[in-house]
N, C-alpha and C. Protein backbone atom coordinates (compact mmCIF):
# COMPACT_ATOMS: atom_id res chain seq x y z
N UNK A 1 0.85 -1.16 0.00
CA UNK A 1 0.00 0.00 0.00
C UNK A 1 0.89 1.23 0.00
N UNK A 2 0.81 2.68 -0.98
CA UNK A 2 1.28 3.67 -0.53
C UNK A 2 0.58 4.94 -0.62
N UNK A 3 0.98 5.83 0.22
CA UNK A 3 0.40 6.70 0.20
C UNK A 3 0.88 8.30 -0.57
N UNK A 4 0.37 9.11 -0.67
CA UNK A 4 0.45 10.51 -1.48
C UNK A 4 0.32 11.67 -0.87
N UNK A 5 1.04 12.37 -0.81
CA UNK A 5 1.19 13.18 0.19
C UNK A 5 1.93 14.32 -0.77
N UNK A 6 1.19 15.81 -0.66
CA UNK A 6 1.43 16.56 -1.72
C UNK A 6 1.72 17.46 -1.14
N UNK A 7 3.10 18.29 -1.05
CA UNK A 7 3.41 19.70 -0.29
C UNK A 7 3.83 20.70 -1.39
N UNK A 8 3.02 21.53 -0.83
CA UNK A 8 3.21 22.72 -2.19
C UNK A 8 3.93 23.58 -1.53
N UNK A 9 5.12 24.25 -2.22
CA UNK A 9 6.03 25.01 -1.93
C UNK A 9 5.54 26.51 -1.66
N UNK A 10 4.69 27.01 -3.08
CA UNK A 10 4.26 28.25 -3.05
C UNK A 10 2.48 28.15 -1.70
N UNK A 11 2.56 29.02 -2.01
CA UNK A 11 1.17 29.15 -0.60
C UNK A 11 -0.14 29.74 -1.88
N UNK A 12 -0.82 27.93 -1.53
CA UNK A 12 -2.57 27.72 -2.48
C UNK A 12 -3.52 27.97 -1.68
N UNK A 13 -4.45 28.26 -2.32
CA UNK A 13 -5.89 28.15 -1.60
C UNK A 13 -6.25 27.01 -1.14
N UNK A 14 -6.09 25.86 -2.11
CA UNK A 14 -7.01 25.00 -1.76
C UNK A 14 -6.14 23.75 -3.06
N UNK A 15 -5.45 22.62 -2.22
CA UNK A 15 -4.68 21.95 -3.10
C UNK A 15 -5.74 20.75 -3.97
N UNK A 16 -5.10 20.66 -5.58
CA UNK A 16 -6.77 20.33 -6.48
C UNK A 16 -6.15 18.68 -5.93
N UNK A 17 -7.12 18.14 -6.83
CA UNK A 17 -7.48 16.29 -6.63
C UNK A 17 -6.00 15.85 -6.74
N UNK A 18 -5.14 16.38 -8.03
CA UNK A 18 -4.35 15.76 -8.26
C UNK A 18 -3.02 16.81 -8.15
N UNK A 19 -1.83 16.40 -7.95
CA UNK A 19 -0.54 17.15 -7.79
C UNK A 19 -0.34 18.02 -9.39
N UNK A 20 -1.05 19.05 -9.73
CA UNK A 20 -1.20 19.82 -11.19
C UNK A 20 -0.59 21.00 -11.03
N UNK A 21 -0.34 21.48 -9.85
CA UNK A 21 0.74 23.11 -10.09
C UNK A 21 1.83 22.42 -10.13
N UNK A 22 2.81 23.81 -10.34
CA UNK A 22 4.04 23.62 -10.44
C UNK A 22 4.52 24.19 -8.98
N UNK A 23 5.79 23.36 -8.83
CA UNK A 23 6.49 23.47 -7.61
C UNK A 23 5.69 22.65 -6.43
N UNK A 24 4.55 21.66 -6.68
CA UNK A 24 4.46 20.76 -5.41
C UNK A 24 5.21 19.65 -5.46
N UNK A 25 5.76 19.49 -4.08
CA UNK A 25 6.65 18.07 -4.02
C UNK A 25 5.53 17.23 -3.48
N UNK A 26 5.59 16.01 -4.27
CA UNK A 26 4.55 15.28 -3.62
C UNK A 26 5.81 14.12 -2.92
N UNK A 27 5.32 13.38 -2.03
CA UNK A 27 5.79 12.11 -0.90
C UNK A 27 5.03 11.08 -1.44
N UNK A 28 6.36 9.92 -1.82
CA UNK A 28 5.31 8.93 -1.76
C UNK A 28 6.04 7.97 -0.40
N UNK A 29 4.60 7.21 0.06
CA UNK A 29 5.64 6.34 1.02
C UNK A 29 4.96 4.84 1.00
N UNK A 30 5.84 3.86 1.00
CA UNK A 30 5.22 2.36 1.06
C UNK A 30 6.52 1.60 1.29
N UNK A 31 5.96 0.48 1.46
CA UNK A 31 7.70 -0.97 1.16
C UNK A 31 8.47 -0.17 1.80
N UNK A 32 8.36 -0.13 3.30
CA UNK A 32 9.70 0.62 3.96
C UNK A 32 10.45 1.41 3.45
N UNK A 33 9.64 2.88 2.70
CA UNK A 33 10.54 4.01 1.94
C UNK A 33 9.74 5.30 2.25
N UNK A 34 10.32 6.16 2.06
CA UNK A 34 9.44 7.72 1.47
C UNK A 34 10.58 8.19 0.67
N UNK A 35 9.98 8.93 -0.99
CA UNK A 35 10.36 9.34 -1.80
C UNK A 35 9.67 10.84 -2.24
N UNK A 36 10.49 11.58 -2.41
CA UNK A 36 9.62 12.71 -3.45
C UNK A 36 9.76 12.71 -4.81
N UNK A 37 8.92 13.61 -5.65
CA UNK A 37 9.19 14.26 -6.58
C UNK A 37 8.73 15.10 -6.94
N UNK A 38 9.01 15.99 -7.66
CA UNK A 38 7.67 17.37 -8.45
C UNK A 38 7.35 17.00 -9.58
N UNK A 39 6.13 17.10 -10.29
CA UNK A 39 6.09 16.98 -11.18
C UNK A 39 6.13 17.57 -11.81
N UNK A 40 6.98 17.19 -13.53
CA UNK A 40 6.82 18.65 -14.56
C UNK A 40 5.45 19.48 -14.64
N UNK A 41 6.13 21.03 -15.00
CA UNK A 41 4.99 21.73 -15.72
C UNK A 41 4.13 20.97 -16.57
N UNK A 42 2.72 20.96 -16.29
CA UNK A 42 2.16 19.90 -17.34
C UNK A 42 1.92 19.01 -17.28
N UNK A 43 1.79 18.28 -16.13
CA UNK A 43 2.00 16.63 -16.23
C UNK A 43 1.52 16.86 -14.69
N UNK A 44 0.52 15.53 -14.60
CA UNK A 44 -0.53 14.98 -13.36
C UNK A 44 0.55 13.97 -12.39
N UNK A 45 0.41 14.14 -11.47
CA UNK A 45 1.13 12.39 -10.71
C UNK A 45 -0.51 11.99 -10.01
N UNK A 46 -0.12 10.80 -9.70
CA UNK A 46 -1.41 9.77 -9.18
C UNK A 46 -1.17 9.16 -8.60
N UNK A 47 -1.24 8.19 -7.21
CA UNK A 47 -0.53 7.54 -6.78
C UNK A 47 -1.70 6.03 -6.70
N UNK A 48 -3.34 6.36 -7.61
CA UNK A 48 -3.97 4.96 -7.72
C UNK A 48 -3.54 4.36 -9.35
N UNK A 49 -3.51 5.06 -9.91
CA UNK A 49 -4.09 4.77 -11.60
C UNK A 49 -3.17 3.26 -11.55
N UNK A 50 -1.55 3.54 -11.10
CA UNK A 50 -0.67 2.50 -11.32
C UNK A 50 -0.59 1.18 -10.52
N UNK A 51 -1.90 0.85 -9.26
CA UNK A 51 -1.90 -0.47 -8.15
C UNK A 51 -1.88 -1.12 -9.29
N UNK A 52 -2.51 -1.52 -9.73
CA UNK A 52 -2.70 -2.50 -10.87
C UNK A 52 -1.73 -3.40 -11.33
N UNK A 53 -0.65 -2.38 -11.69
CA UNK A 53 0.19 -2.54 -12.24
C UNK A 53 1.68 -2.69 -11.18
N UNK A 54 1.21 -2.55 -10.00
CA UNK A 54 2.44 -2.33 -8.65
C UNK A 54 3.12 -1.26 -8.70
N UNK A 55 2.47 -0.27 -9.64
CA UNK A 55 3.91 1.30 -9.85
C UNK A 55 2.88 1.99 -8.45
N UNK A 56 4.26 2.17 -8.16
CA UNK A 56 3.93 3.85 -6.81
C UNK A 56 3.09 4.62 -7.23
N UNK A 57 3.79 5.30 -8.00
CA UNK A 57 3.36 6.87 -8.59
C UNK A 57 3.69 6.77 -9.49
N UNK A 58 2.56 7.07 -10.57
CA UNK A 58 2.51 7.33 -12.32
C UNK A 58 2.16 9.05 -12.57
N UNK A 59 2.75 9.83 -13.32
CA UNK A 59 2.26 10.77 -14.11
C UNK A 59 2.43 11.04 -15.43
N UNK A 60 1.27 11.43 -15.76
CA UNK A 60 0.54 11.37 -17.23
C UNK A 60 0.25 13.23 -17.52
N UNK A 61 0.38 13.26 -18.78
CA UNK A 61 0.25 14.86 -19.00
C UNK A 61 -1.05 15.47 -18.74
N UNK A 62 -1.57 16.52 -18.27
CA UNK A 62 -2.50 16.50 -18.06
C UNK A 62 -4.07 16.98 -18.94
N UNK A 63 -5.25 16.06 -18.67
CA UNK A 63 -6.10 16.07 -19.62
C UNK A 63 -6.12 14.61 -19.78
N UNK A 64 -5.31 13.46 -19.71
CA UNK A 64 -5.58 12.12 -20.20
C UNK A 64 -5.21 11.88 -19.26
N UNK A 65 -5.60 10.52 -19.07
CA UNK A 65 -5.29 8.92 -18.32
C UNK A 65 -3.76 7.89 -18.44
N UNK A 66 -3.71 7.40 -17.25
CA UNK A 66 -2.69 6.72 -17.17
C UNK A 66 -2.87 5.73 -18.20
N UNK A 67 -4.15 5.01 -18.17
CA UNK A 67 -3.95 3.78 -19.32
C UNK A 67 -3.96 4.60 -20.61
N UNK A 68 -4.13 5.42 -21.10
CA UNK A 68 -4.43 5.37 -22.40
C UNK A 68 -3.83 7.01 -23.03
N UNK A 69 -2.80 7.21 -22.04
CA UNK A 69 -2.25 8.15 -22.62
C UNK A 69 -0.69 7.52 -23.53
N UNK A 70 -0.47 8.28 -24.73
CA UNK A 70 0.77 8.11 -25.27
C UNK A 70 2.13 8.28 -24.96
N UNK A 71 2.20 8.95 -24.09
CA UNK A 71 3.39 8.86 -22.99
C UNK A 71 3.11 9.30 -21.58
N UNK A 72 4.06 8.60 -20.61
CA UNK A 72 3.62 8.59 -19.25
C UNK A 72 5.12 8.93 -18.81
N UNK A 73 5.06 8.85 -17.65
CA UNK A 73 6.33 8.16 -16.95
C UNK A 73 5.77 7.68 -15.10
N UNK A 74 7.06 7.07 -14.68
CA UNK A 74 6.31 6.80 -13.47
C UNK A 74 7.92 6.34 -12.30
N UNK A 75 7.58 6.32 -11.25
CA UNK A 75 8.86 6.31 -10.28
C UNK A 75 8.67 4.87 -9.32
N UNK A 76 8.81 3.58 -9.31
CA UNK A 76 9.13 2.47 -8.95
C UNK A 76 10.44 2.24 -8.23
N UNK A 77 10.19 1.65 -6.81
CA UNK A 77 11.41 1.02 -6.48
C UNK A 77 11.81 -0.60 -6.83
N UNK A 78 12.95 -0.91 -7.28
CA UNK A 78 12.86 -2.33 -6.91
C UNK A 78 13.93 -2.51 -5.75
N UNK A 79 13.31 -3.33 -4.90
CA UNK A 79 13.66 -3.50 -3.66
C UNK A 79 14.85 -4.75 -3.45
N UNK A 80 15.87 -4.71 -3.03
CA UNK A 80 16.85 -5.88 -2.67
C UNK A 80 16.27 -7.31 -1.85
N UNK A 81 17.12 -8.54 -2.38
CA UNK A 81 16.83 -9.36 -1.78
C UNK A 81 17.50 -9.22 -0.21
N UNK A 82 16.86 -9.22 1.10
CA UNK A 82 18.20 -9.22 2.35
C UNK A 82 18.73 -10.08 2.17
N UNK A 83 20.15 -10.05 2.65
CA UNK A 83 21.41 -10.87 2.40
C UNK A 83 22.16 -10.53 1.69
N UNK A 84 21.13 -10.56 0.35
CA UNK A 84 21.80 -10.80 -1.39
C UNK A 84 21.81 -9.26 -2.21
N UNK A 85 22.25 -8.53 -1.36
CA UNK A 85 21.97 -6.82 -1.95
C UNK A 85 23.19 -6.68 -3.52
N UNK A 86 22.62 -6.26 -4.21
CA UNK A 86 23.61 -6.19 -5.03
C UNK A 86 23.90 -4.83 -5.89
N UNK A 87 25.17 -4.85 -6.33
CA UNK A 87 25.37 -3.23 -6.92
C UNK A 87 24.35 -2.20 -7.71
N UNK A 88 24.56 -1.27 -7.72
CA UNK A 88 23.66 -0.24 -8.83
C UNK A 88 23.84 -1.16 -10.45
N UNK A 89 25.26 -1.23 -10.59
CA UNK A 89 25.72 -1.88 -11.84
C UNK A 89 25.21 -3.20 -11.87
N UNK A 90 24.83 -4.16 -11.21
CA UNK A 90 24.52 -5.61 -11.38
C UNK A 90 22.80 -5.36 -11.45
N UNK A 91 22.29 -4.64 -10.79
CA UNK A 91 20.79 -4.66 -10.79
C UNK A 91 20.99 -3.80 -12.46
N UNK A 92 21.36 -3.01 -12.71
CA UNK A 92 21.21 -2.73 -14.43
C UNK A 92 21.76 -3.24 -15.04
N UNK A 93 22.80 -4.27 -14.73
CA UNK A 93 22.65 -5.59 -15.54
C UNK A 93 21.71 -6.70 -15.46
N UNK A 94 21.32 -6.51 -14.53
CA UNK A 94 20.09 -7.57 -14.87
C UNK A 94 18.87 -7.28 -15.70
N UNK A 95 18.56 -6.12 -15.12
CA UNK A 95 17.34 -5.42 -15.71
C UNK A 95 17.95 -5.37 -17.51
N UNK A 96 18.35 -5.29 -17.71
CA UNK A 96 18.88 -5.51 -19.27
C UNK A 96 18.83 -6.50 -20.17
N UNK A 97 19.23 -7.09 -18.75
CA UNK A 97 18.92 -8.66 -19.50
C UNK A 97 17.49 -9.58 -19.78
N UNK A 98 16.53 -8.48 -18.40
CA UNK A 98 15.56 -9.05 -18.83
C UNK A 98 14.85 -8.61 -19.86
N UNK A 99 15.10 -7.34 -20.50
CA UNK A 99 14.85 -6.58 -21.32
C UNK A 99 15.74 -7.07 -22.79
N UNK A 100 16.43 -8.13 -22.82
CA UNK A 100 16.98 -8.63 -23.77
C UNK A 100 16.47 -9.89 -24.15
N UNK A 101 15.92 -10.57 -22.65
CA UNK A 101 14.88 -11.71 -23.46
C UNK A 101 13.88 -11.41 -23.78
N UNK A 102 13.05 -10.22 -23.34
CA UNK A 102 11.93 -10.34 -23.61
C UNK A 102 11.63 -9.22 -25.47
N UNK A 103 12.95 -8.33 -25.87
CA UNK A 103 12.97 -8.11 -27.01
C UNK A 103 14.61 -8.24 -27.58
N UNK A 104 14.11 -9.49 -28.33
CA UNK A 104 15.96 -9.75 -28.83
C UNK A 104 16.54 -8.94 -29.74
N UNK A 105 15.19 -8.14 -30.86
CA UNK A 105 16.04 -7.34 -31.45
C UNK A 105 15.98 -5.40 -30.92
N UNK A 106 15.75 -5.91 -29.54
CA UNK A 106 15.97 -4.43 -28.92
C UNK A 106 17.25 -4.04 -28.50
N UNK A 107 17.36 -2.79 -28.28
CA UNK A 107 18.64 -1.82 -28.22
C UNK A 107 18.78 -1.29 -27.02
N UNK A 108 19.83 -1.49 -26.37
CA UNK A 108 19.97 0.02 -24.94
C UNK A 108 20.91 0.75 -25.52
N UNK A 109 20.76 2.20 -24.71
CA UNK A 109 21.84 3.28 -25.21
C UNK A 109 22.16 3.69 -24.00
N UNK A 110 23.50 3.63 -23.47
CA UNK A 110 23.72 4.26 -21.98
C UNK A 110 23.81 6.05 -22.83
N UNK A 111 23.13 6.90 -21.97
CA UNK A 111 23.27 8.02 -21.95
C UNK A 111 23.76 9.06 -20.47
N UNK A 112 24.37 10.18 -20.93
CA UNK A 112 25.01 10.73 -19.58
C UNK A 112 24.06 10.77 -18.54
N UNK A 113 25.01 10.48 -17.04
CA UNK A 113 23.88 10.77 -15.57
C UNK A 113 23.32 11.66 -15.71
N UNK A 114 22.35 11.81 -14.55
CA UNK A 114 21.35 13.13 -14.52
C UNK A 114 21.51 12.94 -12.56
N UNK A 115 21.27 14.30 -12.43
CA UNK A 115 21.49 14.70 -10.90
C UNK A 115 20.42 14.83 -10.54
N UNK A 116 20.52 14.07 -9.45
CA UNK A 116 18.82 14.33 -8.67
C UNK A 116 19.07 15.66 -7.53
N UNK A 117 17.89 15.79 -7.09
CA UNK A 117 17.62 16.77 -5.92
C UNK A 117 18.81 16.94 -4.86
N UNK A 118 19.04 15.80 -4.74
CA UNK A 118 20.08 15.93 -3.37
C UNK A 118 21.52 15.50 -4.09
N UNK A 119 21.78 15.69 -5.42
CA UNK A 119 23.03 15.58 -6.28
C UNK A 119 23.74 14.38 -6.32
N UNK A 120 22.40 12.98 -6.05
CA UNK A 120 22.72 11.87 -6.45
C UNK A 120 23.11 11.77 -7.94
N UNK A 121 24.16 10.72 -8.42
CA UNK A 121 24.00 10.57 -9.86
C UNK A 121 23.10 9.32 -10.59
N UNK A 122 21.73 10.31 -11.67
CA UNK A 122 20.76 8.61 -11.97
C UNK A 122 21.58 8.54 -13.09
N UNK A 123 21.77 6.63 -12.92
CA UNK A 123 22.69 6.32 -14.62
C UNK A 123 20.77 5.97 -15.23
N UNK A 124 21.84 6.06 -16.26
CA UNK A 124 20.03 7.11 -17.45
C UNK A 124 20.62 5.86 -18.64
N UNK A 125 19.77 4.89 -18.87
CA UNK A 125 19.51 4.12 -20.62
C UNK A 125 18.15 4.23 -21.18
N UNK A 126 18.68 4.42 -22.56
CA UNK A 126 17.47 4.08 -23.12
C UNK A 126 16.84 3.07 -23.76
N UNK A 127 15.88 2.70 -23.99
CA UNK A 127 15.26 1.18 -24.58
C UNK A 127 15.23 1.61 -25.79
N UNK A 128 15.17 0.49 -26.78
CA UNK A 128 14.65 0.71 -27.80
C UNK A 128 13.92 -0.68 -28.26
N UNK A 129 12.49 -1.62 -27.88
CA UNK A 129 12.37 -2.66 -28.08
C UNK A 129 12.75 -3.31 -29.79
N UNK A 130 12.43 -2.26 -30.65
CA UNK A 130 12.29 -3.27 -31.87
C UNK A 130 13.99 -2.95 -32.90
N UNK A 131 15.07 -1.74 -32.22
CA UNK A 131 16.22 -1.70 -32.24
C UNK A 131 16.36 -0.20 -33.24
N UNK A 132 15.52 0.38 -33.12
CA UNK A 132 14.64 1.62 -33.64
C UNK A 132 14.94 2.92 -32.86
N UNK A 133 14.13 4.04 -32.89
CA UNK A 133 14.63 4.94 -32.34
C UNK A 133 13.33 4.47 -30.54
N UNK A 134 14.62 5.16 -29.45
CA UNK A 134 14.12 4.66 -28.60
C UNK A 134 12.62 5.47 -27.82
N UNK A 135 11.87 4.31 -27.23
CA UNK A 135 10.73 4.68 -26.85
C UNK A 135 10.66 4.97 -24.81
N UNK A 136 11.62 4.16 -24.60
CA UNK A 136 11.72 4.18 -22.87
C UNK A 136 13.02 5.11 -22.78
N UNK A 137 12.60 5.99 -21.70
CA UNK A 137 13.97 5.79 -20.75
C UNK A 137 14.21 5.69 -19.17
N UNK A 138 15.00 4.86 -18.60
CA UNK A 138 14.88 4.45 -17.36
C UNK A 138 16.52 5.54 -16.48
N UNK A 139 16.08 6.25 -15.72
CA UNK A 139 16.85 6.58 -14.62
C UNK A 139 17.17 5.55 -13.38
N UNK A 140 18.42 5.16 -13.00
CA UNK A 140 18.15 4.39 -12.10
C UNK A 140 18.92 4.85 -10.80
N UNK A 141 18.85 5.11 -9.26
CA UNK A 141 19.08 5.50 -8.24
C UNK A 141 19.00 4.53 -7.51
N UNK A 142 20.53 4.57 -7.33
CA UNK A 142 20.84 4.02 -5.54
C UNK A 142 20.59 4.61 -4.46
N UNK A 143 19.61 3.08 -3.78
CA UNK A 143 19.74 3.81 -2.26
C UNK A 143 19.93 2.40 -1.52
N UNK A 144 20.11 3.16 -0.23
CA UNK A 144 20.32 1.95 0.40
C UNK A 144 20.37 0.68 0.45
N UNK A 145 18.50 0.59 0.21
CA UNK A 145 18.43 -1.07 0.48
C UNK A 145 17.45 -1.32 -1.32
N UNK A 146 17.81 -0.21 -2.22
CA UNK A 146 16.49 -0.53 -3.12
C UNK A 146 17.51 0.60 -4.36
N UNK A 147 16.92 0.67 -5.28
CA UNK A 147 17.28 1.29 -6.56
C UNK A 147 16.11 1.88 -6.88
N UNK A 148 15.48 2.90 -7.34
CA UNK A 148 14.78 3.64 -7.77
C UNK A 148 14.72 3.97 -9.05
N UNK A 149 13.64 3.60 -9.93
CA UNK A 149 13.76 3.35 -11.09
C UNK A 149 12.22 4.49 -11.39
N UNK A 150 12.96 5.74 -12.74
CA UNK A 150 12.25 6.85 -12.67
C UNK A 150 12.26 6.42 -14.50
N UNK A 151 10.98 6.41 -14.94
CA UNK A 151 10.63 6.01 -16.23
C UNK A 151 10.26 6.63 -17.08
N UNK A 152 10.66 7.01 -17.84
CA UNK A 152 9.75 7.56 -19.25
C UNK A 152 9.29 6.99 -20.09
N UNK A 153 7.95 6.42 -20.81
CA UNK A 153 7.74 5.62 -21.49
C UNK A 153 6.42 6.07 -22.53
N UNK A 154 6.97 6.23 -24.15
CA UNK A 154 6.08 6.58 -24.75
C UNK A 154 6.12 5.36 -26.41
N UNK A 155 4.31 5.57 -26.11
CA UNK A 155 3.98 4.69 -27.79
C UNK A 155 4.89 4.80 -28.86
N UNK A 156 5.46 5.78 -29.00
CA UNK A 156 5.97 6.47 -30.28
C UNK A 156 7.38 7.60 -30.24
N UNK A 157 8.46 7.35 -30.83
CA UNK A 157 9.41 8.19 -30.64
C UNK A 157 9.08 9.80 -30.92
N UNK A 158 8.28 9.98 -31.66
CA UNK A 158 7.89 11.67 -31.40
C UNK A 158 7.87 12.10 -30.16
N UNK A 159 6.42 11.04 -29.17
CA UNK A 159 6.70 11.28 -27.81
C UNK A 159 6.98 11.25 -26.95
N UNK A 160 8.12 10.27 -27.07
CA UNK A 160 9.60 10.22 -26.53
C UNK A 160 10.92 11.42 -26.49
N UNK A 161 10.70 12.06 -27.73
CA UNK A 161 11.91 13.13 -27.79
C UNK A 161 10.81 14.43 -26.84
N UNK A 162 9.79 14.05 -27.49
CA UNK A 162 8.92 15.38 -27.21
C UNK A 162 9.46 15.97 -25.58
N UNK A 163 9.15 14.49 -24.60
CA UNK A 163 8.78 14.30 -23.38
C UNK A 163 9.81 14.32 -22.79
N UNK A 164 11.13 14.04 -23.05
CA UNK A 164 12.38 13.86 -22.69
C UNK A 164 12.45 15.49 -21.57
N UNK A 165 12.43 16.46 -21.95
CA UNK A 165 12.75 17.56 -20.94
C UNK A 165 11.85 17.34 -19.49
N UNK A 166 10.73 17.03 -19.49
CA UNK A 166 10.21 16.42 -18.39
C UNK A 166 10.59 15.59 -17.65
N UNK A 167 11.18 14.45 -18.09
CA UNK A 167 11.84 13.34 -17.45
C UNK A 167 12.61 13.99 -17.28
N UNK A 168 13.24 14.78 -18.05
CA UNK A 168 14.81 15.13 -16.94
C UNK A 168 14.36 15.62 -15.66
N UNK A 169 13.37 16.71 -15.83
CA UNK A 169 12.96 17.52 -14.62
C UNK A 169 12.77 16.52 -13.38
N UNK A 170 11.40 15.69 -13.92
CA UNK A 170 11.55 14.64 -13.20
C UNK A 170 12.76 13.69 -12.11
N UNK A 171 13.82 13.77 -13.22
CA UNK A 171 14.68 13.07 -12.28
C UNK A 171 15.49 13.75 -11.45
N UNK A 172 15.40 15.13 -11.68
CA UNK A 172 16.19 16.08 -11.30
C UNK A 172 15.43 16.64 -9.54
N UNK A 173 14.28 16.29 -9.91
CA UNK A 173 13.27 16.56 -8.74
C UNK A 173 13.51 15.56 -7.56
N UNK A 174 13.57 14.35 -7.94
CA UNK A 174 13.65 12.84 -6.88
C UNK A 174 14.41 13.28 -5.58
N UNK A 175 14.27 12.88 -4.87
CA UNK A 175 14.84 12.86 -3.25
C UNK A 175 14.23 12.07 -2.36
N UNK A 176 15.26 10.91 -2.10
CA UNK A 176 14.66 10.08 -1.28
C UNK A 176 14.35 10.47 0.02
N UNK A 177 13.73 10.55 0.87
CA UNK A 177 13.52 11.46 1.97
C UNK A 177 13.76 10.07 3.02
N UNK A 178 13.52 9.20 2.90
CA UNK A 178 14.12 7.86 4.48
C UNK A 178 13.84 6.26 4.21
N UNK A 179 14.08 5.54 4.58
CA UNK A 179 14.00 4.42 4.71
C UNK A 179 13.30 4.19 6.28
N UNK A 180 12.81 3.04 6.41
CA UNK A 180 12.29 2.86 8.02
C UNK A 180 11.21 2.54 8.14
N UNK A 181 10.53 3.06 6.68
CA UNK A 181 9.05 3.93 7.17
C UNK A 181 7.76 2.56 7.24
N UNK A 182 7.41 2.37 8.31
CA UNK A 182 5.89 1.67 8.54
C UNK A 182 4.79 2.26 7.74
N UNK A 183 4.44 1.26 6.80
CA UNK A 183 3.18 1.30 5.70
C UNK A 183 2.12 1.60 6.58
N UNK A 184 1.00 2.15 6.87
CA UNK A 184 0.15 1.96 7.71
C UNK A 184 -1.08 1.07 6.66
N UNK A 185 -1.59 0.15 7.29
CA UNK A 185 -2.59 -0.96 6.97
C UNK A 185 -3.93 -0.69 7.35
């Protein structure tokens, strides 16, 4: 279960349904974490649309839907096995690999880090499933006990290049704020 928690920097009347100004940091917290982010100018976060699917927090531009918009992005942790914790570099080697069986004639492109909030460095690839121009791109962040995986993902490379300045913002926004944290049930 997580929850959404939206702090607006500037001083609102009255904060709307969904995180839609600019400059609110929203909190997400679940799976023993709390994370922020802001969302770009333009772009909704949600923290139901994605249960479904196990994502935290999805945002979609605003005016459309998580399912059925043409590009999204969304901020996922994957969490370590205890014991078996393994590097930033081995968890994006894996993740690659699963992304290599499941499209053989797909492409990654390592592209330069991007600095998050608190001047972590995210190593940044891009997908390309059919070996084409690419449609994903995944930021990935170390933390402690989990990697943080900040997504961009569009139908079509138009809205992929389109969307790209957002995701940066996006990743540029992230700050993990703690580990510890009790889910409440």
């Amino acid at each position: 279960m997580s929850a959404l928690l939206a702090v607006a920097v500037p001083a609102f009347a009255a904060k709307p349904a969904k995180s839609e100004y600019k400059g609110a940091l929203t909190i997400m917290y679940g799976d023993n974490h709390a994370f922020g982010v802001v969302p770009p100018e333009g772009w909704a976060v949600d923290d139901s649309s994605g249960i479904n699917s196990k994502i935290r927090v999805v945002l979609y531009p605003i005016g459309q839907q998580w399912d059925t918009a043409p590009t999204v992005m969304y901020v996922n942790p994957l969490h370590q096995a205890k014991g078996s914790e393994l590097t930033l570099k081995q968890m994006i080697a894996k993740d690659l690999a699963t992304f290599a069986e499941k499209a053989p004639k797909g492409k990654v492109t390592t592209r330069p880090t991007l600095k998050t909030a608190k001047a972590q460095l995210a190593e940044v690839r891009w997908f390309s499933p059919t070996g084409g121009q690419p449609l994903e791109a995944v930021a990935y962040v170390a933390e402690d006990d989990l990697v943080m995986l900040l997504v961009l993902s569009s139908r079509d490379a138009e809205g992929f290049k389109r969307h790209l300045p957002a995701f940066e913002s996006l990743v540029a926004s992230y700050q993990f704020v703690m580990g510890g944290v009790d889910t409440p049930r």
